[in-house]
C-alpha atoms as a PDB file:
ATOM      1  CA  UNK A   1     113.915 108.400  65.528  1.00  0.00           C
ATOM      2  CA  UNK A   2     115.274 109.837  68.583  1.00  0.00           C
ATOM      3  CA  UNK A   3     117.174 106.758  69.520  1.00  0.00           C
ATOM      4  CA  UNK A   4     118.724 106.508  65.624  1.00  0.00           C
ATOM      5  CA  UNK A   5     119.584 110.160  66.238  1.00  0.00           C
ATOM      6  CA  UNK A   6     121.341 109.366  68.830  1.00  0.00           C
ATOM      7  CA  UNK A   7     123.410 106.402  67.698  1.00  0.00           C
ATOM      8  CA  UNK A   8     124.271 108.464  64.302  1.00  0.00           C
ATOM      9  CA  UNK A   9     125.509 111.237  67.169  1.00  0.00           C
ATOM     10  CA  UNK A  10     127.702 108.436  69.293  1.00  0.00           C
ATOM     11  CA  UNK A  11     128.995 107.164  65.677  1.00  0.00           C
ATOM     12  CA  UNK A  12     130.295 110.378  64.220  1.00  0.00           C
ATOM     13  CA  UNK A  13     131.782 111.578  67.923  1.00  0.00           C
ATOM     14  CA  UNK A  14     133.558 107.913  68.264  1.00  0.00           C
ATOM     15  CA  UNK A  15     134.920 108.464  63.958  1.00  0.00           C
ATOM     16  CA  UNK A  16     135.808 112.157  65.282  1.00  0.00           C
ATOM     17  CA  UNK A  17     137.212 110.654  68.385  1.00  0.00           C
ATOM     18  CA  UNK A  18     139.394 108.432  66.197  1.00  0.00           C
ATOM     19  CA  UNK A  19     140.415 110.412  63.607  1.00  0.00           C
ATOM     20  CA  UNK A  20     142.085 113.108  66.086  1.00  0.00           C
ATOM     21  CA  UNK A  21     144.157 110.155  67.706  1.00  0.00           C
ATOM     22  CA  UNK A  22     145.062 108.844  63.855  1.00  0.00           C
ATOM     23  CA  UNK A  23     146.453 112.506  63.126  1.00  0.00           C
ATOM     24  CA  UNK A  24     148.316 113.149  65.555  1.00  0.00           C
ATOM     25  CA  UNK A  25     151.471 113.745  65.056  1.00  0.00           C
ATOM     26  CA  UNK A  26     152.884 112.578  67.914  1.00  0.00           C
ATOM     27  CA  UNK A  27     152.689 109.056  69.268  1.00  0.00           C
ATOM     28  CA  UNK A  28     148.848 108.299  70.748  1.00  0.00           C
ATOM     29  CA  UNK A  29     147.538 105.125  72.904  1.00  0.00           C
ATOM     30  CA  UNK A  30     144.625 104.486  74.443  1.00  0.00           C
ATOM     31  CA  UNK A  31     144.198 100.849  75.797  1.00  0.00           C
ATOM     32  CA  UNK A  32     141.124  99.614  77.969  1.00  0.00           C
ATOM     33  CA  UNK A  33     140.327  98.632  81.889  1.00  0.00           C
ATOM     34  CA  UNK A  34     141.734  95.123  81.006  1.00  0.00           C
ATOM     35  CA  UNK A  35     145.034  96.832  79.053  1.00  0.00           C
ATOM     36  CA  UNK A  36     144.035  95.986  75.708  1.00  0.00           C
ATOM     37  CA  UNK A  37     144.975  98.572  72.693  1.00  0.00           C
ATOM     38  CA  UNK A  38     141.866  99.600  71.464  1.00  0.00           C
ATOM     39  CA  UNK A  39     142.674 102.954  69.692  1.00  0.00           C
ATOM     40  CA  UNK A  40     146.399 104.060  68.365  1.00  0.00           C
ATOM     41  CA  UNK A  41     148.354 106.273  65.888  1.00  0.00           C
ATOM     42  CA  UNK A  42     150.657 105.521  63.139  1.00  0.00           C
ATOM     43  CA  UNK A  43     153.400 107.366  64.661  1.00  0.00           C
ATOM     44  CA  UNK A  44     152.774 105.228  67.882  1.00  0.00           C
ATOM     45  CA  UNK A  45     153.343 102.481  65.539  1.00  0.00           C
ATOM     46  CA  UNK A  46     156.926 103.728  64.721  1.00  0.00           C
ATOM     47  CA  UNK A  47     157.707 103.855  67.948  1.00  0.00           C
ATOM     48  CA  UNK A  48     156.946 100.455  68.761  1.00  0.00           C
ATOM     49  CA  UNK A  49     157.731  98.896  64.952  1.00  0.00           C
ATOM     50  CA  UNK A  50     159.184  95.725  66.412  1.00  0.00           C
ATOM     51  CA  UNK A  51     156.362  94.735  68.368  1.00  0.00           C
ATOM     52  CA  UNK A  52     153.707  95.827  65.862  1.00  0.00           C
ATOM     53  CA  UNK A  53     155.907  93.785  63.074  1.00  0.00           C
ATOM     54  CA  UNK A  54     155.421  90.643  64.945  1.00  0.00           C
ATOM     55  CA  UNK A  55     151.803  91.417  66.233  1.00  0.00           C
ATOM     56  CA  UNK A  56     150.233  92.621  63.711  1.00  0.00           C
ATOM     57  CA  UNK A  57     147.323  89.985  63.372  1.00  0.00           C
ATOM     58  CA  UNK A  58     146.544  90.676  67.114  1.00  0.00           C
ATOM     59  CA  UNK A  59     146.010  94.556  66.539  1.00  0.00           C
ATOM     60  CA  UNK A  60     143.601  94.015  63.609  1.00  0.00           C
ATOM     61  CA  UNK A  61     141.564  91.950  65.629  1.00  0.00           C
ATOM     62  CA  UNK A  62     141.507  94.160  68.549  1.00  0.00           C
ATOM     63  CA  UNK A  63     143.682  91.348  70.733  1.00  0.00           C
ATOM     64  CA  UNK A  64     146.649  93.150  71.231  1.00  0.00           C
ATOM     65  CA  UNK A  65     147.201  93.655  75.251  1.00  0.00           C
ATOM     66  CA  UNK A  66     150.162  96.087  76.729  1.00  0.00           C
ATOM     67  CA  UNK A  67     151.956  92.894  77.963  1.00  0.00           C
ATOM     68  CA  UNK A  68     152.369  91.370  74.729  1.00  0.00           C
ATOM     69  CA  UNK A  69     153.354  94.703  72.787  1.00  0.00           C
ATOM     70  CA  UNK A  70     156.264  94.917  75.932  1.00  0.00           C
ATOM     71  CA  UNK A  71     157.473  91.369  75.645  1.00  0.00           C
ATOM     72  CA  UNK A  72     157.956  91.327  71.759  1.00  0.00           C
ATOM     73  CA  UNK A  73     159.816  94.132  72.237  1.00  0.00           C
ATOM     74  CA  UNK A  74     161.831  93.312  75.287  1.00  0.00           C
ATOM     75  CA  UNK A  75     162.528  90.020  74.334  1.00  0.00           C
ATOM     76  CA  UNK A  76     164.633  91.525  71.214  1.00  0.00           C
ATOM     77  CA  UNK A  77     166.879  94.034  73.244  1.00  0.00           C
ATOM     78  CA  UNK A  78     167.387  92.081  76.558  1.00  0.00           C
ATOM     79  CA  UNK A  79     168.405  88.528  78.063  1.00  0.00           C
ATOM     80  CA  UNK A  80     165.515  86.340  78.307  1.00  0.00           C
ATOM     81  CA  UNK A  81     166.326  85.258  82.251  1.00  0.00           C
ATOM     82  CA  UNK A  82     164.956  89.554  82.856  1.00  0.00           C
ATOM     83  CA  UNK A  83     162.278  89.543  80.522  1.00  0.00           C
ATOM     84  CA  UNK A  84     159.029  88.813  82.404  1.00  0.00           C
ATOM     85  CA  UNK A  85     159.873  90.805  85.446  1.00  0.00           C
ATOM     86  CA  UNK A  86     160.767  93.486  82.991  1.00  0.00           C
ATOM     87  CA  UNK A  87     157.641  93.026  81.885  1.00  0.00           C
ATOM     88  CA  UNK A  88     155.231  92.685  84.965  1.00  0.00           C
ATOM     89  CA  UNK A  89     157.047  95.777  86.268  1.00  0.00           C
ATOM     90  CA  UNK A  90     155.796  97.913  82.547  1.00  0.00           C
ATOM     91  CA  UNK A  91     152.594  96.648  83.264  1.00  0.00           C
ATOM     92  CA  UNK A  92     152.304  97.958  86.987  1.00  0.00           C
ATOM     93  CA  UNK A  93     153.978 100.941  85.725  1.00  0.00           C
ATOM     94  CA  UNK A  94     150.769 101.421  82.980  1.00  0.00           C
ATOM     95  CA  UNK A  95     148.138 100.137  85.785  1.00  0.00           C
ATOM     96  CA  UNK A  96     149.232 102.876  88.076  1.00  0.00           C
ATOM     97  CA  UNK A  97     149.495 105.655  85.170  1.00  0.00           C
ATOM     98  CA  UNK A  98     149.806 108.936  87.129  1.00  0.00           C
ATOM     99  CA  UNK A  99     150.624 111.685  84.207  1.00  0.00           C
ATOM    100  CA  UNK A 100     154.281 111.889  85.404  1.00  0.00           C
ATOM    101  CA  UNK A 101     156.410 111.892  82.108  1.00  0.00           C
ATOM    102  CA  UNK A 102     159.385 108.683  81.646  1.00  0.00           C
ATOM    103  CA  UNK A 103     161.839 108.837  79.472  1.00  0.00           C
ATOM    104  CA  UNK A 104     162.548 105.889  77.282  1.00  0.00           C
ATOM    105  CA  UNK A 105     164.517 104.812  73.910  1.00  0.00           C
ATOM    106  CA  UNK A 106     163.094 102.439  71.383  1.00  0.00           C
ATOM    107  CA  UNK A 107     165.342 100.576  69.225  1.00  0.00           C
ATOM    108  CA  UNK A 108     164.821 102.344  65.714  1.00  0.00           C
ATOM    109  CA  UNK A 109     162.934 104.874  67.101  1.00  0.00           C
ATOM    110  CA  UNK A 110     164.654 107.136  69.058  1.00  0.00           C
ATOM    111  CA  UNK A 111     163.872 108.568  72.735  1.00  0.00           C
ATOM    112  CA  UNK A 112     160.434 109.367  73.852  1.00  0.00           C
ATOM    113  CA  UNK A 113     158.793 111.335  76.740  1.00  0.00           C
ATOM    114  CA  UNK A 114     155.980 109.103  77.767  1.00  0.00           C
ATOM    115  CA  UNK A 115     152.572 110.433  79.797  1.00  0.00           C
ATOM    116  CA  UNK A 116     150.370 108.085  80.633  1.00  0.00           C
ATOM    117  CA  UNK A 117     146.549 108.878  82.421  1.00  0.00           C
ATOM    118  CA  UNK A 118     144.331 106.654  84.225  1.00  0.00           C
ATOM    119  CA  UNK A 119     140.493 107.782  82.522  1.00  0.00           C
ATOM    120  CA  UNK A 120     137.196 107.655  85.084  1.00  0.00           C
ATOM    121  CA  UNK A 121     136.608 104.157  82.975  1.00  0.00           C
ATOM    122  CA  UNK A 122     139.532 102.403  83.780  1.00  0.00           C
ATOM    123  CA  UNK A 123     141.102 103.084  80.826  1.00  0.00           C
ATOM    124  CA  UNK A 124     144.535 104.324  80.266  1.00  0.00           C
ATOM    125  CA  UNK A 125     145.716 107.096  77.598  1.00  0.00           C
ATOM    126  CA  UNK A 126     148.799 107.766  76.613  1.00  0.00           C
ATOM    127  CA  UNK A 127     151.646 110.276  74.719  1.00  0.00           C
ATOM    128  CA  UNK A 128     154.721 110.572  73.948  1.00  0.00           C
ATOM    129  CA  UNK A 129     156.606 113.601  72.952  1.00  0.00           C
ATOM    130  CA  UNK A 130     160.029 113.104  71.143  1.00  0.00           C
ATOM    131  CA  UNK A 131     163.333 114.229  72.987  1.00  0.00           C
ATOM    132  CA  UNK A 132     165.800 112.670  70.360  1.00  0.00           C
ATOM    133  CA  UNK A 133     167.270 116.022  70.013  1.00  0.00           C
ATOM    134  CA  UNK A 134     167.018 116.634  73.623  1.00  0.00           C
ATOM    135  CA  UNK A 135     169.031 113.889  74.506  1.00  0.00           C
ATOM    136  CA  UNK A 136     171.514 114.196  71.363  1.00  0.00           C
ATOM    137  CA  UNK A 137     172.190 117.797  73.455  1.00  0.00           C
ATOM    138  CA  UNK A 138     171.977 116.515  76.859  1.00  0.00           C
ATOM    139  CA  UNK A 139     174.662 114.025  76.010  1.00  0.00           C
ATOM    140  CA  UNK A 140     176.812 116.326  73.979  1.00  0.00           C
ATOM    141  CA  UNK A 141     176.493 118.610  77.334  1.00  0.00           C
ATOM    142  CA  UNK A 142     177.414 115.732  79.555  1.00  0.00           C
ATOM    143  CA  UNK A 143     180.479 114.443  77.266  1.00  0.00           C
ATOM    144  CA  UNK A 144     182.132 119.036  77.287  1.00  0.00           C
ATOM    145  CA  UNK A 145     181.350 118.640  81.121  1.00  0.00           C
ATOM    146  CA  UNK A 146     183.585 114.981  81.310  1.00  0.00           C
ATOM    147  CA  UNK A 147     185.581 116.781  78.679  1.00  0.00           C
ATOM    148  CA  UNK A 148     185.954 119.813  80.467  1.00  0.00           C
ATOM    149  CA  UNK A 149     186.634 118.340  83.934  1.00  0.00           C
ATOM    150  CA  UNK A 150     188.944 115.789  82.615  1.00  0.00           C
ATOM    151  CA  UNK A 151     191.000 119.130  81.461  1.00  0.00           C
ATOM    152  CA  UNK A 152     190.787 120.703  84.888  1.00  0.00           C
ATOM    153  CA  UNK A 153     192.198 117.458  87.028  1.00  0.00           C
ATOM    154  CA  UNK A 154     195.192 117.536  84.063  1.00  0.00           C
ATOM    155  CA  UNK A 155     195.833 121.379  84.682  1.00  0.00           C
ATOM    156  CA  UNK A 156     195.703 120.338  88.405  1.00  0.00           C
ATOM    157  CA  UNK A 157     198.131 117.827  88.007  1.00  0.00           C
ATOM    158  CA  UNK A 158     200.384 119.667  86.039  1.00  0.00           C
ATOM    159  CA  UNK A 159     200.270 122.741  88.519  1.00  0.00           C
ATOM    160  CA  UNK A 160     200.454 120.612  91.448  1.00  0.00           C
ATOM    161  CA  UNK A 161     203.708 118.626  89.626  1.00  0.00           C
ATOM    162  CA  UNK A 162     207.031 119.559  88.988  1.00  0.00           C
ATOM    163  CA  UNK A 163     207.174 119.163  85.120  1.00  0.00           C
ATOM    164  CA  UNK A 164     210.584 117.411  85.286  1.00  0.00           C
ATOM    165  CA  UNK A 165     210.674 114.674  88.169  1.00  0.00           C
ATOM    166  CA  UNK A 166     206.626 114.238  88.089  1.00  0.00           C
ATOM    167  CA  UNK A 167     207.200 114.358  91.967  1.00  0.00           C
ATOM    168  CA  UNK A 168     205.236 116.988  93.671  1.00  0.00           C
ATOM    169  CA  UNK A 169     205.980 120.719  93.353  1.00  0.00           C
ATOM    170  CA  UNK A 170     206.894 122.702  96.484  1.00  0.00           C
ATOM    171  CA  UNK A 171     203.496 124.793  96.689  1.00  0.00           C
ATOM    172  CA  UNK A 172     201.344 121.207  96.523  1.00  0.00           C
ATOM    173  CA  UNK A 173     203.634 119.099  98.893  1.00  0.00           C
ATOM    174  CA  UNK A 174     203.526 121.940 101.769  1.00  0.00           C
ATOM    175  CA  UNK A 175     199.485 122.476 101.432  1.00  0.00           C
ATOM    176  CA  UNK A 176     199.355 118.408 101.516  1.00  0.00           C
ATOM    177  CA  UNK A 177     201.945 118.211 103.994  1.00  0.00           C
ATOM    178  CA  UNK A 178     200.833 121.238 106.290  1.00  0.00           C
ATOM    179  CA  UNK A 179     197.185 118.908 106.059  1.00  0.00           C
ATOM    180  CA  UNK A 180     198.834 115.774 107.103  1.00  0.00           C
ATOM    181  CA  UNK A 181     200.674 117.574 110.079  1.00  0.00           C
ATOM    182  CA  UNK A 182     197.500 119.076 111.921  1.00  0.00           C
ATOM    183  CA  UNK A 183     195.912 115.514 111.244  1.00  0.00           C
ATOM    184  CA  UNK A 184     198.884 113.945 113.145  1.00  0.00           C
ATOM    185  CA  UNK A 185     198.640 116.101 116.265  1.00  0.00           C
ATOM    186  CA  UNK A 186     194.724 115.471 116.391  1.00  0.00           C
ATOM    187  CA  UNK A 187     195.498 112.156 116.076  1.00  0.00           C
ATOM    188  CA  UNK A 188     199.204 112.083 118.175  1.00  0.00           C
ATOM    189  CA  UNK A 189     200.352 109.722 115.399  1.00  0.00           C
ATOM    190  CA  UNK A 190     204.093 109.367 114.578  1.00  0.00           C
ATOM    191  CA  UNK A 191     205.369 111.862 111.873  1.00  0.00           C
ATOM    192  CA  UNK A 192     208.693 112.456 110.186  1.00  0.00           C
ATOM    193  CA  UNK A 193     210.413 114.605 107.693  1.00  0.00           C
ATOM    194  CA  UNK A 194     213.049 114.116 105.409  1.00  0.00           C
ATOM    195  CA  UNK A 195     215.389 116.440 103.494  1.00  0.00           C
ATOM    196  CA  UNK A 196     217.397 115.247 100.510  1.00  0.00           C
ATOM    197  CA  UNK A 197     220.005 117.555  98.644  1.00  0.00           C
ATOM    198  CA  UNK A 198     222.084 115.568  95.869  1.00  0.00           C
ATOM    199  CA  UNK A 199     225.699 116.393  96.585  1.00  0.00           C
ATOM    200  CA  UNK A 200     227.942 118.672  94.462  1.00  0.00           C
ATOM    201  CA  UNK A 201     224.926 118.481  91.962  1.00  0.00           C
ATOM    202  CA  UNK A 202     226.637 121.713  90.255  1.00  0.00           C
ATOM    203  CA  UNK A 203     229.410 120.021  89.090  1.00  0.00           C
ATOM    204  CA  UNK A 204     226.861 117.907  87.184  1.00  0.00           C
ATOM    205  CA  UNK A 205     225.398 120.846  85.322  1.00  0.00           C
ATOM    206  CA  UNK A 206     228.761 122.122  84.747  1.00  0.00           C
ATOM    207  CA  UNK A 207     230.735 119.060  83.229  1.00  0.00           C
ATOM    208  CA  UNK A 208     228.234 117.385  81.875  1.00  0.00           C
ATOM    209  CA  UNK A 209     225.704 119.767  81.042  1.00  0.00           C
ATOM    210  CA  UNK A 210     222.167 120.779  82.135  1.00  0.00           C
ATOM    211  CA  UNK A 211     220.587 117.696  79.566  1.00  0.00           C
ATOM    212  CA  UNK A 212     222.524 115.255  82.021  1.00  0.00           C
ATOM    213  CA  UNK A 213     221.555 117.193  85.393  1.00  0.00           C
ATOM    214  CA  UNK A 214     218.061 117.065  84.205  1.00  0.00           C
ATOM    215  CA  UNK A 215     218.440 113.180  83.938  1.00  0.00           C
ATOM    216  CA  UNK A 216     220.329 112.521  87.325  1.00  0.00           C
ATOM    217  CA  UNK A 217     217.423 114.713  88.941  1.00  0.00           C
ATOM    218  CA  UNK A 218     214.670 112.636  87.547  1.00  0.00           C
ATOM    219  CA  UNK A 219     216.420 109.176  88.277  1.00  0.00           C
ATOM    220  CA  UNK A 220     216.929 110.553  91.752  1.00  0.00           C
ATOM    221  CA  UNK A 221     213.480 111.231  92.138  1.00  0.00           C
ATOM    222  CA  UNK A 222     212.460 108.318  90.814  1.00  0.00           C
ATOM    223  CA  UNK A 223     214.850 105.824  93.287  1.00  0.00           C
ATOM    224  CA  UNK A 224     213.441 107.963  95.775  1.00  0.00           C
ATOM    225  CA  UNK A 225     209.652 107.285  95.128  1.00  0.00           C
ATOM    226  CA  UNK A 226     210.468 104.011  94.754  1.00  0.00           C
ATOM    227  CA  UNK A 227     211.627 103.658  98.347  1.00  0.00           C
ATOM    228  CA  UNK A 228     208.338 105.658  99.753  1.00  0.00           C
ATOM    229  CA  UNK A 229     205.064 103.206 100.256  1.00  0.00           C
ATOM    230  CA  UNK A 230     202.696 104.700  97.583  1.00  0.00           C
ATOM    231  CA  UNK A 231     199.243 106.522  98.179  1.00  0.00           C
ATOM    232  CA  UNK A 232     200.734 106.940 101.810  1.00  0.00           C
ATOM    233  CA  UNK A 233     204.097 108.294 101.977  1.00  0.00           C
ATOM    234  CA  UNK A 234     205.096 111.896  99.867  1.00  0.00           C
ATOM    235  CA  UNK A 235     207.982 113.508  98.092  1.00  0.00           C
ATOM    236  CA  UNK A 236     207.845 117.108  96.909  1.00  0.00           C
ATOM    237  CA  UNK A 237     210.938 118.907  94.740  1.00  0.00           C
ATOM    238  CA  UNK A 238     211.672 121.967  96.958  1.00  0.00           C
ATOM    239  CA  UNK A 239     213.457 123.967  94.744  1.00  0.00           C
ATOM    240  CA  UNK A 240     216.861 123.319  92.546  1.00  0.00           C
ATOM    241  CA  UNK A 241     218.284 119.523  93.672  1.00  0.00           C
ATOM    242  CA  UNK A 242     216.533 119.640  96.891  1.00  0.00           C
ATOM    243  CA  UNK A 243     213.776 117.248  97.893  1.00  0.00           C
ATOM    244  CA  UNK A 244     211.186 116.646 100.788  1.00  0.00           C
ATOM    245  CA  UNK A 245     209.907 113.536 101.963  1.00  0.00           C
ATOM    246  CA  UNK A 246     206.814 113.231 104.464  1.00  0.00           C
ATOM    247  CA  UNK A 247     206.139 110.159 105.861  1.00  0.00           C
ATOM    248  CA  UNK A 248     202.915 108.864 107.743  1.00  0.00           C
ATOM    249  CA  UNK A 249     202.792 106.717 110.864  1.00  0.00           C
ATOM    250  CA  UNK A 250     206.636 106.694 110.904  1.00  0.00           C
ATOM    251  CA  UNK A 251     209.199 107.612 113.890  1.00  0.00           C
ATOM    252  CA  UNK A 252     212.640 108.642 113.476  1.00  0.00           C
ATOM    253  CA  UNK A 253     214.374 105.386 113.312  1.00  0.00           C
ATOM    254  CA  UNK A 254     212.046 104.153 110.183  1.00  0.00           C
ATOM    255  CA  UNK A 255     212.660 107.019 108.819  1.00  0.00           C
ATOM    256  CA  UNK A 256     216.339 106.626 108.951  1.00  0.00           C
ATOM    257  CA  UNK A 257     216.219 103.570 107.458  1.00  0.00           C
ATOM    258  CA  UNK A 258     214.167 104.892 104.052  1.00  0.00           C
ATOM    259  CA  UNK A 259     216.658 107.418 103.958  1.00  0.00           C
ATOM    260  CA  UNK A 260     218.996 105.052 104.356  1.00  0.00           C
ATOM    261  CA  UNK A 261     217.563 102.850 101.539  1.00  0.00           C
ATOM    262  CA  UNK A 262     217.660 105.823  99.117  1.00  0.00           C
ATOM    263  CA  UNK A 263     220.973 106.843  99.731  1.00  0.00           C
ATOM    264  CA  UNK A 264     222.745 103.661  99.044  1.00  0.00           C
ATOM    265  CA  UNK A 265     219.916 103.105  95.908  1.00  0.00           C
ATOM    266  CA  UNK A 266     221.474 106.781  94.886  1.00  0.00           C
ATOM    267  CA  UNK A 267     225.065 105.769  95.344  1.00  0.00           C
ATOM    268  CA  UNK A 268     224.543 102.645  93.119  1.00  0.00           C
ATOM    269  CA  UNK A 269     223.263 104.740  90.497  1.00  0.00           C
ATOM    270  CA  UNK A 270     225.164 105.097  86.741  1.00  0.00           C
ATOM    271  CA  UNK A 271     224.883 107.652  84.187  1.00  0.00           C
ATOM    272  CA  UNK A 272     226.961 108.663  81.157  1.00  0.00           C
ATOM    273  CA  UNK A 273     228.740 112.158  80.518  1.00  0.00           C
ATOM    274  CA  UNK A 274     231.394 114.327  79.034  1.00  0.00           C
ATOM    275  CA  UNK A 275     234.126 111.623  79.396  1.00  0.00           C
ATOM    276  CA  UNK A 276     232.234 108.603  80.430  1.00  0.00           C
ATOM    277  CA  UNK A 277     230.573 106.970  83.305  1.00  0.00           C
ATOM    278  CA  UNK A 278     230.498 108.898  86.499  1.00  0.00           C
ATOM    279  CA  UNK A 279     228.108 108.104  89.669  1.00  0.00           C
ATOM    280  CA  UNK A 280     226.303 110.748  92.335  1.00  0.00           C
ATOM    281  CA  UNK A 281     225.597 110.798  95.978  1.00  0.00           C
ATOM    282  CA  UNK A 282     223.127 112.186  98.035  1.00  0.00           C
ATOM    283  CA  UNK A 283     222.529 113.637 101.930  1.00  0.00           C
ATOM    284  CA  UNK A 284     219.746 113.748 103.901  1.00  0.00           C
ATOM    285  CA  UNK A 285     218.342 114.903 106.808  1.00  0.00           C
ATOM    286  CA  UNK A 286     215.924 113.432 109.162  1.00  0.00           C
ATOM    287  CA  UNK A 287     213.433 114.474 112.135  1.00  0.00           C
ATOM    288  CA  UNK A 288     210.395 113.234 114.126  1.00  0.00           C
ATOM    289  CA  UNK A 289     207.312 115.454 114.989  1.00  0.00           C
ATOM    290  CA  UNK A 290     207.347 116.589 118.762  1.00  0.00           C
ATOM    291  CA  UNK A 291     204.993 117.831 121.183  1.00  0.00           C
ATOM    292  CA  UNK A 292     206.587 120.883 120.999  1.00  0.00           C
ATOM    293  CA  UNK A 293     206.510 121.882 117.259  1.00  0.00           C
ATOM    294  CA  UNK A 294     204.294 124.710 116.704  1.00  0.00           C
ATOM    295  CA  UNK A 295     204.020 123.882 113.055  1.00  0.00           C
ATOM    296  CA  UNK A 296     205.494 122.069 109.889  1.00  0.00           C
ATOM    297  CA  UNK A 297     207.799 124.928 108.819  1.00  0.00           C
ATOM    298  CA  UNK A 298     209.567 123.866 112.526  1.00  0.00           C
ATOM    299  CA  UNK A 299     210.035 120.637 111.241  1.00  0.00           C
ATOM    300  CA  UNK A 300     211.502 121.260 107.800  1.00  0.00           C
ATOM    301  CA  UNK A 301     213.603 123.712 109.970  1.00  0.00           C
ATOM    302  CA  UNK A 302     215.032 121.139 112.263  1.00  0.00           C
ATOM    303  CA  UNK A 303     215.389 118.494 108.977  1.00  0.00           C
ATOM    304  CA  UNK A 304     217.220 121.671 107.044  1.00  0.00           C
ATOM    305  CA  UNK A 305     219.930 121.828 109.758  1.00  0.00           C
ATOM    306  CA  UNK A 306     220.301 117.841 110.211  1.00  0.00           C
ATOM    307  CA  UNK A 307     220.730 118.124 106.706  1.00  0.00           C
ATOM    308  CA  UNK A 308     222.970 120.737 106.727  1.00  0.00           C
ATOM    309  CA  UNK A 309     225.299 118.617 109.144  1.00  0.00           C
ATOM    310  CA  UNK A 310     225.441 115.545 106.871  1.00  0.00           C
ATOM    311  CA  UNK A 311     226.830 118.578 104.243  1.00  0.00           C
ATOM    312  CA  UNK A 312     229.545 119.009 107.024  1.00  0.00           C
ATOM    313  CA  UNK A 313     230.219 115.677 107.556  1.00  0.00           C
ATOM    314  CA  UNK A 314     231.454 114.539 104.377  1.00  0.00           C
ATOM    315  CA  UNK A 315     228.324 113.987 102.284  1.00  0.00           C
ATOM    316  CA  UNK A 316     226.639 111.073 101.219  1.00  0.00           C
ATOM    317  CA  UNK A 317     225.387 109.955 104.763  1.00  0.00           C
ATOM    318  CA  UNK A 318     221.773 110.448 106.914  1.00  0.00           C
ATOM    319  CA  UNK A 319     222.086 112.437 110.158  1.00  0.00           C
ATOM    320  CA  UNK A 320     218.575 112.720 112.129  1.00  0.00           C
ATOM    321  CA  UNK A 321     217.805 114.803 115.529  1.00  0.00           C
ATOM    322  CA  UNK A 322     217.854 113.816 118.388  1.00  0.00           C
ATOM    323  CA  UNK A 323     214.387 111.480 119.031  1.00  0.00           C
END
């Protein structure tokens, strides 16, 4: 009698035992020492509809093993070359079950939180919580943050650029420039400054109008970044029609020659007015970093007056400093 006792007892735990894992209502697993599903939940079902769809003859019969619920599933939603190692690696992943929670979609289903604990047995038991919502939010956070920082580099840009020539503004090309001068005296490499004024630019503005100027500044701007080796070389509007070039690695003769190149690119330019065609030219001044100069304002300085000379000289010409 004892021993029937018992067994009744065992029975109506193991129903108990059962019937909390059926109504649950989140997903519920428990599979054996040999990773074979021998107790589960209908909303653990759901989550894993396509394997159960195909497999459902297995479960009945108490056949179904962890590998085969991952392969049916895996071999749906991935190449077939990755789907065994995808599916020896699940496996390990259940045979070493340690309680920490992994996050994982199911096609259909949504995203789950997954536990997973390795019982005294052998046996493994496992939940899922679901963070469809969770992720829904953490990606709607993550796309304001792109969002967000995408609108801070633009408001960067646009501070940092002169709204009409897209070259740099003054305040951005002497931080960047003031950076690339103390890098050139760590590194005693070769570093020269250009200064560009368009000539009798005024005149422009005051035939033609300020719609025209604003045209002959941005196509001088333009030849001028042309001429400069991109990603390396830099070109800042200083104020009014007055430009700055800084270029890396380059001594006063090579920089002569890009000034050079812009001038007569300048000179060959066209544009249309009050009264037709009419053309522009440009001076520039040019100097080389020396052991002496305290700092880049001494440089701009010393470009300012070279500059100044080509005014004096007639216009449309380079004068540099002595080397």
């Amino acid at each position: 009698m004892a021993r029937d006792s018992d067994f009744e007892r065992i029975k109506r735990e193991h129903a108990l035992l059962i019937e909390s894992i059926e109504v649950a209502p989140t997903p519920f697993a428990v599979y054996d020492d040999e990773d074979r599903l021998i107790a589960w939940n209908e909303p653990y079902e759901r989550v894993h509809a396509l394997a159960f769809e195909k497999l459902r003859e297995k479960a009945d019969r108490d056949e179904l093993y962890y590998a085969d619920l991952v392969r049916a599933t895996a071999r749906e939603t991935m190449p077939a070359s990755d789907v065994e190692a995808y599916v020896k690696s699940r496996v390990q992943a259940q045979r070493d079950a340690d309680g920490v929670g992994v996050d994982r979609e199911y096609p259909g289903a949504g995203w789950f939180r997954i536990s997973k604990f390795r019982t005294r047995s052998g046996a493994v038991a496992g939940f899922a919580i679901d963070i469809t919502e969770l992720k829904r939010r953490e990606a709607r956070l993550e796309e304001e943050i792109r969002r967000r920082m995408e609108l801070e580099d633009l408001l960067r840009i646009q501070m940092n650029t002169d709204a009409l020539t897209r070259v740099s503004a003054r305040s951005a090309f002497l931080a960047q420039a003031e950076t690339d001068f103390q890098r050139s005296l760590l590194s005693d490499h070769d570093l020269a400054v250009v200064m560009m004024d368009i000539d009798l630019f005024k005149n422009v503005n005051d035939v033609h109008g300020h719609g025209v100027g604003d045209t002959v500044l941005t196509q001088v701007a333009r030849t001028a970044t042309d001429c400069l080796r991109k990603d390396i070389d830099l070109i800042g509007r200083m104020g009014g029609e007055e430009f700055a070039l800084l270029l890396l690695n380059t001594g006063r003769d090579g920089a002569v020659r890009c000034a050079e190149q812009i001038r007569s690119r300048i000179a060959a330019l066209g544009f249309e007015g009050t009264g037709g065609s009419f053309g522009i030219t440009a001076s520039f001044g040019v100097t080389q970093r020396s052991a002496e100069d305290p700092s880049l304002s001494a440089m701009l300085s010393r470009a300012d007056q070279a500059l100044y000379v080509a005014k004096r000289a007639g216009r449309n010409r380079v004068v540099a400093t002595p080397s």
